[in-house]
N, C-alpha and C. Protein backbone atom coordinates (compact mmCIF):
# COMPACT_ATOMS: atom_id res chain seq x y z
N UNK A 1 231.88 263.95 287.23
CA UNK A 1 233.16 263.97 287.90
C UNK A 1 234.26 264.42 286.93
N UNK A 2 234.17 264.20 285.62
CA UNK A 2 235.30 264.36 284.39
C UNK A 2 235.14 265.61 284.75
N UNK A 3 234.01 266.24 284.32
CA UNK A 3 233.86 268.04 284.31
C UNK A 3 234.75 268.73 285.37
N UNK A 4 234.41 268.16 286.61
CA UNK A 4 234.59 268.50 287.55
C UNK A 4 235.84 268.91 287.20
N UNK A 5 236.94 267.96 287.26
CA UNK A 5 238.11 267.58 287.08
C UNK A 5 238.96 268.65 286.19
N UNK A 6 237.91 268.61 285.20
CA UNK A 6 238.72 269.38 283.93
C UNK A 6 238.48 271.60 284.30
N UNK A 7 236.86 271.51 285.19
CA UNK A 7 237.26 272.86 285.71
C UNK A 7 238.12 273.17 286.77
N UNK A 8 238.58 272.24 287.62
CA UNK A 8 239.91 272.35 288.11
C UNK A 8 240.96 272.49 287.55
N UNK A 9 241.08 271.83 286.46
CA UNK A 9 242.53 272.08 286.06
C UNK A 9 242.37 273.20 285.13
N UNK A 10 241.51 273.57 284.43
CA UNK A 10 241.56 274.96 284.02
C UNK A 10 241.37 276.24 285.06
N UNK A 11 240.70 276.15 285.46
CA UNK A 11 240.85 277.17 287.26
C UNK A 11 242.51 276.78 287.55
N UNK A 12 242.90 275.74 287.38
CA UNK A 12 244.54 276.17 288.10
C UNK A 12 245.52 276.41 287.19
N UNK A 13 245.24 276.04 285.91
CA UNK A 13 246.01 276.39 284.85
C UNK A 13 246.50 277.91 284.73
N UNK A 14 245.05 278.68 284.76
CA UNK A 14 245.01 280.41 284.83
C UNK A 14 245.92 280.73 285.85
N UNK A 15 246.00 279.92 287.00
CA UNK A 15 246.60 280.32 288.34
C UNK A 15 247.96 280.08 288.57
N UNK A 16 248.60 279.01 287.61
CA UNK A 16 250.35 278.97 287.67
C UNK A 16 250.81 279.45 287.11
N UNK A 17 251.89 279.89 287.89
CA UNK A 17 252.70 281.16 287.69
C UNK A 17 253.98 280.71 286.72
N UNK A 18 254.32 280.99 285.76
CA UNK A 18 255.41 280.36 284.82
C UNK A 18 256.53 280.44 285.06
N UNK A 19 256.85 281.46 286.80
CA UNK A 19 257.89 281.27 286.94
C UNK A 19 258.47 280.31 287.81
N UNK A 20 258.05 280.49 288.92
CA UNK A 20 258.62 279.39 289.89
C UNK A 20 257.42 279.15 290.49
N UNK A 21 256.43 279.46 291.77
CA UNK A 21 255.39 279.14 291.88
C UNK A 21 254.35 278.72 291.59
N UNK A 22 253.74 277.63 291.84
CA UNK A 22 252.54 277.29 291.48
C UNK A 22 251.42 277.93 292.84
N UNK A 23 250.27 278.51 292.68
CA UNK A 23 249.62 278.67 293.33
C UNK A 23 248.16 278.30 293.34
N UNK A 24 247.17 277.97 294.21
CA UNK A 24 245.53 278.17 294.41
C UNK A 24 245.08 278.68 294.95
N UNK A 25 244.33 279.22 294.94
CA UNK A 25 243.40 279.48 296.77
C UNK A 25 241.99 279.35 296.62
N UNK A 26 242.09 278.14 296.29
CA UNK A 26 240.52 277.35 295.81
C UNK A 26 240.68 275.86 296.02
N UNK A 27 241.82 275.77 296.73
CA UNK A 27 241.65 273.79 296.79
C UNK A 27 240.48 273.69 297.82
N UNK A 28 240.66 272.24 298.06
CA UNK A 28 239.53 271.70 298.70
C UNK A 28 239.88 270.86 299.85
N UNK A 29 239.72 271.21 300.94
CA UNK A 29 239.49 270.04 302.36
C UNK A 29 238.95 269.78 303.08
N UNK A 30 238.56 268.47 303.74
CA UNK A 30 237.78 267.66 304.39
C UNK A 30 238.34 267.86 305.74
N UNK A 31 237.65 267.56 306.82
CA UNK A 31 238.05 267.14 308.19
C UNK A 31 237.06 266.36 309.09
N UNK A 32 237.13 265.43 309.57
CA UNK A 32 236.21 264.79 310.29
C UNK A 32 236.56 264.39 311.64
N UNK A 33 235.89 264.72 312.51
CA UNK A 33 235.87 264.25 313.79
C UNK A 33 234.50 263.70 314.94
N UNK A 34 234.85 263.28 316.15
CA UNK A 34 233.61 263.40 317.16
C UNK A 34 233.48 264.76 317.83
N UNK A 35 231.98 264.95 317.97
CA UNK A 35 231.66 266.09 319.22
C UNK A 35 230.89 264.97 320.05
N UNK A 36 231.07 264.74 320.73
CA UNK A 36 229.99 264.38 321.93
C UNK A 36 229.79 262.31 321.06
N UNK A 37 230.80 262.06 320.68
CA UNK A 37 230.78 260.28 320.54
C UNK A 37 229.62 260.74 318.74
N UNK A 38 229.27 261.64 318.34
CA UNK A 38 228.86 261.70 317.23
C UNK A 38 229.96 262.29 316.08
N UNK A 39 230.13 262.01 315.00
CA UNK A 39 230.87 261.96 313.57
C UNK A 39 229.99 263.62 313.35
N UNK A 40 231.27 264.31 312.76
CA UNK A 40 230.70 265.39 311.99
C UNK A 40 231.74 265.53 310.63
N UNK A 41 231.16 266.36 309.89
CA UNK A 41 232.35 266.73 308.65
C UNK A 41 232.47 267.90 308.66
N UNK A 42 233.59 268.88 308.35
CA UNK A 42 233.72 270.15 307.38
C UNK A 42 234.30 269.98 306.80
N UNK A 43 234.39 271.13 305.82
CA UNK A 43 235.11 271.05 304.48
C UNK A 43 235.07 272.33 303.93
N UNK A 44 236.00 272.72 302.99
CA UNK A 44 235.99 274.28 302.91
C UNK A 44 236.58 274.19 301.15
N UNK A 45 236.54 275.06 300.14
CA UNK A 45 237.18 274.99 299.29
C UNK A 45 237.68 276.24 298.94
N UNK A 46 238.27 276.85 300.18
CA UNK A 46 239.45 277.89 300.10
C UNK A 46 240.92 277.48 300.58
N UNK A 47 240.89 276.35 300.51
CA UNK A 47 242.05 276.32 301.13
C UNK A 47 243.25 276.80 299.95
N UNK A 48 244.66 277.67 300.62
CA UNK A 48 245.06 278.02 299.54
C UNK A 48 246.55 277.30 299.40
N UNK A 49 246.89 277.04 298.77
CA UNK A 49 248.43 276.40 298.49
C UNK A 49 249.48 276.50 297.55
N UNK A 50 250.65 276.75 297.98
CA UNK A 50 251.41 277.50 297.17
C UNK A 50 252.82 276.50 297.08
N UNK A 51 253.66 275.93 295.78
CA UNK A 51 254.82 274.71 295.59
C UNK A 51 255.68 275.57 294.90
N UNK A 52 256.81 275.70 295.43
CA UNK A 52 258.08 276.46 295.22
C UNK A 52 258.01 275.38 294.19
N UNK A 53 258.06 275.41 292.93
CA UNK A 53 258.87 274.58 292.03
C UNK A 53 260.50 273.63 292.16
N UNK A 54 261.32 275.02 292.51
CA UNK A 54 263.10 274.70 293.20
C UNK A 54 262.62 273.78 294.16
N UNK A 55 261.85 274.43 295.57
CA UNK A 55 262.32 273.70 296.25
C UNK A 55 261.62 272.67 297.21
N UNK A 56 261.05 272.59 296.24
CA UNK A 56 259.73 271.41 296.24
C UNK A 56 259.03 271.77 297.53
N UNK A 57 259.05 272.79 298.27
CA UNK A 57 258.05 273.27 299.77
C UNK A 57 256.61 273.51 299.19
N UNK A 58 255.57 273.28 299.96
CA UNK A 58 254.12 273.01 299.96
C UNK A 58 253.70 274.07 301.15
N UNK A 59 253.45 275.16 300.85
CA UNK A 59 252.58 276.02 301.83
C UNK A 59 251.06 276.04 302.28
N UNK A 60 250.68 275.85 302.92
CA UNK A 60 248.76 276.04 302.74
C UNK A 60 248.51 277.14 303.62
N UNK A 61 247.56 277.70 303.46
CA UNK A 61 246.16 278.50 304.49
C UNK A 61 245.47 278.42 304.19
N UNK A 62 244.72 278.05 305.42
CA UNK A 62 243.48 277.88 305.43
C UNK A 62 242.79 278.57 306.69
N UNK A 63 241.43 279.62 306.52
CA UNK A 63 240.50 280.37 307.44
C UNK A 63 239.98 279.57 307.63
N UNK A 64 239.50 278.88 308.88
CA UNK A 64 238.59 277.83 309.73
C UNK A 64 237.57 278.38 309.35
N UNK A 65 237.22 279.43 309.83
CA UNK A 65 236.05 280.07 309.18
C UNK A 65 235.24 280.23 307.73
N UNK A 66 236.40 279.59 307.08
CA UNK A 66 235.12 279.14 305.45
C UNK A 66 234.89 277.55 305.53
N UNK A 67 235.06 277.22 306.55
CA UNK A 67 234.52 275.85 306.63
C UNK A 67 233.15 275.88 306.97
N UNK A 68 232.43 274.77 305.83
CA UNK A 68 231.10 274.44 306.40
C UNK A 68 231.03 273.13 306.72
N UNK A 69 229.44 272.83 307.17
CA UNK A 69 229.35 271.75 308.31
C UNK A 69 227.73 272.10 308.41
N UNK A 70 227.17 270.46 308.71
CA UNK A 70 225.76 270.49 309.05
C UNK A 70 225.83 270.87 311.03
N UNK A 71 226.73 270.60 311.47
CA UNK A 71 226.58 270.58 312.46
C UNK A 71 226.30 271.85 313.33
N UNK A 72 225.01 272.75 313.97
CA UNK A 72 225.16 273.51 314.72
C UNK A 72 225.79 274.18 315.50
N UNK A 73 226.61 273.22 316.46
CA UNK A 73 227.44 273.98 317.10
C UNK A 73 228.81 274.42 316.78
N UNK A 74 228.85 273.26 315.79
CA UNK A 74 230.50 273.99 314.85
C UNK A 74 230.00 275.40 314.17
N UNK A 75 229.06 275.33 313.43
CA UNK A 75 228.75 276.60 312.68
C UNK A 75 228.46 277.72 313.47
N UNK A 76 227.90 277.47 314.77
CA UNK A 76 227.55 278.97 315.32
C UNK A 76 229.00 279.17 315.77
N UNK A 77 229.77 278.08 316.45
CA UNK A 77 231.29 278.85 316.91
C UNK A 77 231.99 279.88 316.06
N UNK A 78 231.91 279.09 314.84
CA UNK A 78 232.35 279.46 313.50
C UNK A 78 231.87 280.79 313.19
N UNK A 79 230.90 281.22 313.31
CA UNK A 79 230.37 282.43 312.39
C UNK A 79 230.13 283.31 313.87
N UNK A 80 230.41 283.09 315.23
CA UNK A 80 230.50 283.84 316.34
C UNK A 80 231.95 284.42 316.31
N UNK A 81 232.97 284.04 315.85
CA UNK A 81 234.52 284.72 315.75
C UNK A 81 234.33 285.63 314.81
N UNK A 82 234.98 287.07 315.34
CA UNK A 82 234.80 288.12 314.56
C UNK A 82 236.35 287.72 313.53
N UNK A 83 237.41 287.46 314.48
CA UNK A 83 238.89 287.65 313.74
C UNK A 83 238.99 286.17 312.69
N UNK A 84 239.61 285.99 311.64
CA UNK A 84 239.85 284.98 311.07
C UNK A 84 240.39 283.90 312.07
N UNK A 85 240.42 282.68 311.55
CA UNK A 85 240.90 281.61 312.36
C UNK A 85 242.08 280.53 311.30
N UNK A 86 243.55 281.69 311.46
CA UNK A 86 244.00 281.26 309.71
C UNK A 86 245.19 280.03 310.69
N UNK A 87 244.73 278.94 309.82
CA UNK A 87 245.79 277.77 309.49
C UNK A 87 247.04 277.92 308.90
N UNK A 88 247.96 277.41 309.20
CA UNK A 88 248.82 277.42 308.17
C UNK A 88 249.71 276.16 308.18
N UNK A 89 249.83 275.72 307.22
CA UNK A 89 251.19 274.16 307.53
C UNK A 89 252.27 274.38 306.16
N UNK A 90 253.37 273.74 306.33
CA UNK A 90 254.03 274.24 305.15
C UNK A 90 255.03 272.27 305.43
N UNK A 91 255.48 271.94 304.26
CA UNK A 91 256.21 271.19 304.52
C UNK A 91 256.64 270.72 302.53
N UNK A 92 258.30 269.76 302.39
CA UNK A 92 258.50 269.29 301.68
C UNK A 92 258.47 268.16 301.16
N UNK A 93 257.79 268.73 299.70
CA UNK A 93 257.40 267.23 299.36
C UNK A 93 259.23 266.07 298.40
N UNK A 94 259.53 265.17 298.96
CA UNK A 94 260.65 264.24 298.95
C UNK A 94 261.00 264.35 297.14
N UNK A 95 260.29 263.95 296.55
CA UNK A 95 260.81 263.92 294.87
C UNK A 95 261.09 265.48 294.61
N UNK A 96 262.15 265.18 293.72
CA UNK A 96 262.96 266.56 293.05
C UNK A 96 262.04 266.46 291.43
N UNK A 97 261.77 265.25 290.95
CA UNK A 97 261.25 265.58 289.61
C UNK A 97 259.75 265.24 289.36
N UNK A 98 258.88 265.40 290.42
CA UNK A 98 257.47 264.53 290.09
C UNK A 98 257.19 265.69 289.13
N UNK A 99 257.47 266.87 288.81
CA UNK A 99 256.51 267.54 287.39
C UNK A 99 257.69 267.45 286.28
N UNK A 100 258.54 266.89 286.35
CA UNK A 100 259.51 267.08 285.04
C UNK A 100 259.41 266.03 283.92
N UNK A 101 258.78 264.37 284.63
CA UNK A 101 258.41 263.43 283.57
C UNK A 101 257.42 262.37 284.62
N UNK A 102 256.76 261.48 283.43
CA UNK A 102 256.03 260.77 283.89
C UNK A 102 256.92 259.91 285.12
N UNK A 103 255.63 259.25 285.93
CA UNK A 103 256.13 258.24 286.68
C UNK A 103 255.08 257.58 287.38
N UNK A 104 255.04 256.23 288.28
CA UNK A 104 254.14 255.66 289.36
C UNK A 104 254.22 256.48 290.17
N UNK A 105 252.81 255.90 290.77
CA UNK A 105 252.74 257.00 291.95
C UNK A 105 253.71 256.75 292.79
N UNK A 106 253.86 258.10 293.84
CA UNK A 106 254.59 258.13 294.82
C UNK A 106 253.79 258.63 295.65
N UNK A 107 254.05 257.22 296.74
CA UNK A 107 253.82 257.46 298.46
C UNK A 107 254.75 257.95 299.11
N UNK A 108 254.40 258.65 300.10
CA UNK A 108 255.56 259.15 300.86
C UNK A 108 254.64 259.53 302.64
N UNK A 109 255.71 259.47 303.45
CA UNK A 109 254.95 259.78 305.21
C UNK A 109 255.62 261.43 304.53
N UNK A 110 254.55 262.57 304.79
CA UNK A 110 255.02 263.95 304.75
C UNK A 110 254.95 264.38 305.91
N UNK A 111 256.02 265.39 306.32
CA UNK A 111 256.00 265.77 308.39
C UNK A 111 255.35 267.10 307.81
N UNK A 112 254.73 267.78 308.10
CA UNK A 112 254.43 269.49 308.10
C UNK A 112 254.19 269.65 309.26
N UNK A 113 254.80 270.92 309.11
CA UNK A 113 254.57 271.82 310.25
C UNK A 113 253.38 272.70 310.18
N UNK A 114 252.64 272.53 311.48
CA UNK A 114 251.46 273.26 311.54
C UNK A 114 251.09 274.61 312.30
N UNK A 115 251.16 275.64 312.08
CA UNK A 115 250.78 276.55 312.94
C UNK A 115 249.30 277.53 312.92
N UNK A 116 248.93 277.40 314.06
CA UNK A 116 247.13 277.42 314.27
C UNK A 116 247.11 278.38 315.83
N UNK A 117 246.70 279.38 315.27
CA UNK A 117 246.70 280.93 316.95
C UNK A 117 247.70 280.98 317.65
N UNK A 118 249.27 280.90 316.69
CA UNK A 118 250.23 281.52 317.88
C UNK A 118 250.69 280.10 318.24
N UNK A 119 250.36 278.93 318.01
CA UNK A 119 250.89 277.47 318.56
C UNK A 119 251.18 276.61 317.41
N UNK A 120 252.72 276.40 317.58
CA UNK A 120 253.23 275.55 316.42
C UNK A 120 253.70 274.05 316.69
N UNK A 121 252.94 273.21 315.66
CA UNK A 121 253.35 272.08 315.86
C UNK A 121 253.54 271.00 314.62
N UNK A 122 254.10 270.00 315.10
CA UNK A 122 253.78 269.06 313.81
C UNK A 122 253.32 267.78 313.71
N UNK A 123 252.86 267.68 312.34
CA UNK A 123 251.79 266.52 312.33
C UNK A 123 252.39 265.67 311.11
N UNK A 124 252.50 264.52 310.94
CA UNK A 124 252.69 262.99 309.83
C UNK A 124 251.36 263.16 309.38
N UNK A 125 251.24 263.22 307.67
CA UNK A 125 250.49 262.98 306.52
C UNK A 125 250.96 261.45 305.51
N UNK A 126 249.64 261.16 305.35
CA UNK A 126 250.38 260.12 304.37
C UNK A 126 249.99 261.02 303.14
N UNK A 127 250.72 261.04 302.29
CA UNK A 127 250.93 261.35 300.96
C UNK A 127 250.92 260.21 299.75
N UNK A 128 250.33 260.70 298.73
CA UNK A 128 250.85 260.55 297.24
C UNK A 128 250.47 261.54 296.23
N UNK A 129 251.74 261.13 295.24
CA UNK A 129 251.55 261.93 294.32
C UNK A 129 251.17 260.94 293.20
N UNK A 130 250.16 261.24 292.27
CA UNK A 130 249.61 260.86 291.13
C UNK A 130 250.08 261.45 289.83
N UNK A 131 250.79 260.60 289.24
CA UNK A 131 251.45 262.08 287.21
C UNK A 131 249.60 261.62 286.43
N UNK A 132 249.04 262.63 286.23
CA UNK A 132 248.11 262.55 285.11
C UNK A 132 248.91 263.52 283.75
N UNK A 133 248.36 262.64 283.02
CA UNK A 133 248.39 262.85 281.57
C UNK A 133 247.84 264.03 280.99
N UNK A 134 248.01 264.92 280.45
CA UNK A 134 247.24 265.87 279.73
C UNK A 134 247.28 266.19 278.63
N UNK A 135 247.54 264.99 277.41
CA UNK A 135 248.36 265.38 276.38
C UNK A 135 249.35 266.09 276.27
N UNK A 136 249.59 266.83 275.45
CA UNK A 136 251.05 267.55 275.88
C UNK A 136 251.72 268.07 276.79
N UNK A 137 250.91 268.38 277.76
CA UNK A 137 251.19 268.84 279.16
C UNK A 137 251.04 267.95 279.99
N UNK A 138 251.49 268.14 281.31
CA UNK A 138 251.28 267.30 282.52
C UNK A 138 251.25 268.04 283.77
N UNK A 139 250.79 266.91 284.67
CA UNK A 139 250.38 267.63 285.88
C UNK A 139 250.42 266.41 287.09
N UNK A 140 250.44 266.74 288.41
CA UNK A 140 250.43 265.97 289.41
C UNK A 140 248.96 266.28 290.02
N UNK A 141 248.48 265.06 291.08
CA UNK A 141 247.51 265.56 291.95
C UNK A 141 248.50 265.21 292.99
N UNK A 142 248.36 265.87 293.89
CA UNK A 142 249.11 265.31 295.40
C UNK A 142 247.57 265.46 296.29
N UNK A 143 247.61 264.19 297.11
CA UNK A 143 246.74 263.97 298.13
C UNK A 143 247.61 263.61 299.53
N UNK A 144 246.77 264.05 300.29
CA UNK A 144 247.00 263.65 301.82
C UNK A 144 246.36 263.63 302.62
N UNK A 145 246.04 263.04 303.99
CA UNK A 145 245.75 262.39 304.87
C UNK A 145 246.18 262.37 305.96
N UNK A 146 246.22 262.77 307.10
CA UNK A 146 246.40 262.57 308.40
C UNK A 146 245.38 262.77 309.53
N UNK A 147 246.05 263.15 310.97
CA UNK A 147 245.19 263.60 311.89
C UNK A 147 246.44 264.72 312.33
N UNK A 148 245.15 265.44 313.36
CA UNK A 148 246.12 266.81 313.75
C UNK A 148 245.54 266.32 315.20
N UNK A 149 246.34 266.15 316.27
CA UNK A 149 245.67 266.64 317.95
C UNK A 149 245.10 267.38 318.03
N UNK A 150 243.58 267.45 318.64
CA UNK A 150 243.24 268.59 318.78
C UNK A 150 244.06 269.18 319.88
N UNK A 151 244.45 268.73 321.35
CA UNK A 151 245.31 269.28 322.09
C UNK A 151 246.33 270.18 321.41
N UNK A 152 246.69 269.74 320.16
CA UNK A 152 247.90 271.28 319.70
C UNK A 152 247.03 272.17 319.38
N UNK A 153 245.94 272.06 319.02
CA UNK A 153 245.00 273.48 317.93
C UNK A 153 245.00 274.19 319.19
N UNK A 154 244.37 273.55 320.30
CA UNK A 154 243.66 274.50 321.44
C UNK A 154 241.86 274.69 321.03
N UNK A 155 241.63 274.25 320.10
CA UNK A 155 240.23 273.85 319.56
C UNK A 155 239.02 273.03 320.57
N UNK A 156 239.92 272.38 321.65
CA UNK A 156 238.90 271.76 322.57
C UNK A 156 238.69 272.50 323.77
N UNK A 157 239.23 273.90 323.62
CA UNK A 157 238.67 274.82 324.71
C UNK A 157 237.50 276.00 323.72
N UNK A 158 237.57 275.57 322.91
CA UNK A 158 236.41 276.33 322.16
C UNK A 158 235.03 275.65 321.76
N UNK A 159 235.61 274.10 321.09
CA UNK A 159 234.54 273.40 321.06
C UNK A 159 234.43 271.83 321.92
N UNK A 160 233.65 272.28 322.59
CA UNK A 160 233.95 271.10 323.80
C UNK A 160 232.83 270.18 323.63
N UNK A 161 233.39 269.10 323.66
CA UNK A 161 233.22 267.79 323.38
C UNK A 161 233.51 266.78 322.49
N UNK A 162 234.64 267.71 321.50
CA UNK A 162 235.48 266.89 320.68
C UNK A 162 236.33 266.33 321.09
N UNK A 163 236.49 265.18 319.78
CA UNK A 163 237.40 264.16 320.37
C UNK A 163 238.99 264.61 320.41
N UNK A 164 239.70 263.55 320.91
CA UNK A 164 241.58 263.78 320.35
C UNK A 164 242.25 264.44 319.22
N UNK A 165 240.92 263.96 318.24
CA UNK A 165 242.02 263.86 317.01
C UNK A 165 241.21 264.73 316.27
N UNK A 166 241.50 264.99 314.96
CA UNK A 166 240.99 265.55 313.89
C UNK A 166 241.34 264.87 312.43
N UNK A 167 240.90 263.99 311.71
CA UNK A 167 240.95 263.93 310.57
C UNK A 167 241.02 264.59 309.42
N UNK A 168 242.08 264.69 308.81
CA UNK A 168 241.88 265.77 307.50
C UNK A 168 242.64 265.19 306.50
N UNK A 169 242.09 265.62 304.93
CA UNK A 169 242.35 265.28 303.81
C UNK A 169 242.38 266.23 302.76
N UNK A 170 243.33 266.29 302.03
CA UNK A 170 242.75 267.31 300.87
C UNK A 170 243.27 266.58 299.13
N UNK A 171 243.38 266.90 298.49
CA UNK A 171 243.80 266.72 297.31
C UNK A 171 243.89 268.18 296.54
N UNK A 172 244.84 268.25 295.82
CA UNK A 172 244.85 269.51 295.13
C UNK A 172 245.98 269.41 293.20
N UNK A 173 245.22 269.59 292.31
CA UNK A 173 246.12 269.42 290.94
C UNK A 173 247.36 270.15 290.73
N UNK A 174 248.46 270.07 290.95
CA UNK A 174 249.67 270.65 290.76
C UNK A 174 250.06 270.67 289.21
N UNK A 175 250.20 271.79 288.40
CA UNK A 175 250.32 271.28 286.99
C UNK A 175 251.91 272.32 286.73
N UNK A 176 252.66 271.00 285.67
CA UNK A 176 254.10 270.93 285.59
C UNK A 176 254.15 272.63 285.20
N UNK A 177 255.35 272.91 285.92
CA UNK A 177 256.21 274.33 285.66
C UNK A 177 256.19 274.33 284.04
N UNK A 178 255.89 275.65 283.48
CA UNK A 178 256.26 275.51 282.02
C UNK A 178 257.27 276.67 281.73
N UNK A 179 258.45 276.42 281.14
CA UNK A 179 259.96 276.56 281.02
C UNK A 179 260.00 277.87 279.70
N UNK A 180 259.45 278.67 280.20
CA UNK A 180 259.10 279.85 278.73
C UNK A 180 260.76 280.19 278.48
């Protein structure tokens, strides 16, 4: 898990931008729901995300379509769409200084806005942000948590027999702006 950890933060190290942006397009997310009163998972590790430094906004996309899953009928839907199936949510995260100095974590309810085929909506995340240490440097993880309706995706006219909701989570290493 250390390894793990530490090729993330070198994979995102290469990837922030020294000026104002931080960017990925290699995080990682979970989603869990019912089809038919049974539990399934996907999870994808393209999701991509981009933190205005200024103005503390959090962009993501994510292609439904690099999600995998044991489940059959998610995967054939999945790999039956010729066009991408791109996500997008964007929202601000509340602290002005979580990369400028240490601190406890911070919880926070985050609202993002979600837009998924032309239909925009929004969804409550619980959030925190974590300061890890890096010796001389530093860095945040921000994690989150919510559910999305499936009624906003329009996802239960494609895959039918899912439930209400959709569970999703991601975590991703944010590492502090460096001030050249």
């Amino acid at each position: 898990m250390k390894y793990y950890i530490l090729i993330i933060l070198f994979f995102g190290f290469l990837k922030a931008n020294a000026q104002k942006i931080y960017r990925t397009e290699e995080g990682h997310v979970e989603m869990m729901a019912m089809l038919d009163s049974v539990p399934f998972k996907a999870e994808s590790h393209k999701l991509a995300l981009y933190l205005d430094y200024d103005t503390k906004i959090v962009n993501g996309v994510l292609d439904l379509k690099t999600l995998s899953t044991n489940n059959p009928e998610i995967k054939a839907m999945l790999a039956g769409e010729e066009d991408p199936l791109m996500l997008r949510f964007t929202g601000t995260v509340p602290s002005a200084d979580f990369l400028s100095k240490r601190h406890d974590p911070i919880d926070f309810n985050w609202l993002i806005d979600v837009t998924y085929q032309g239909k925009a909506f929004k969804s409550q995340f619980k959030a925190t942000i974590t300061h890890i240490e890096q010796g001389v440097s530093m860095s945040c993880l921000i994690s989150a948590r919510g559910q999305v309706l499936v009624a906003d995706t329009g996802l239960d006219s494609i895959i039918k027999g899912i439930d209400d909701t959709i569970e999703v989570q991601f975590a991703q290493m944010v590492l502090k702006l460096d001030k050249r």
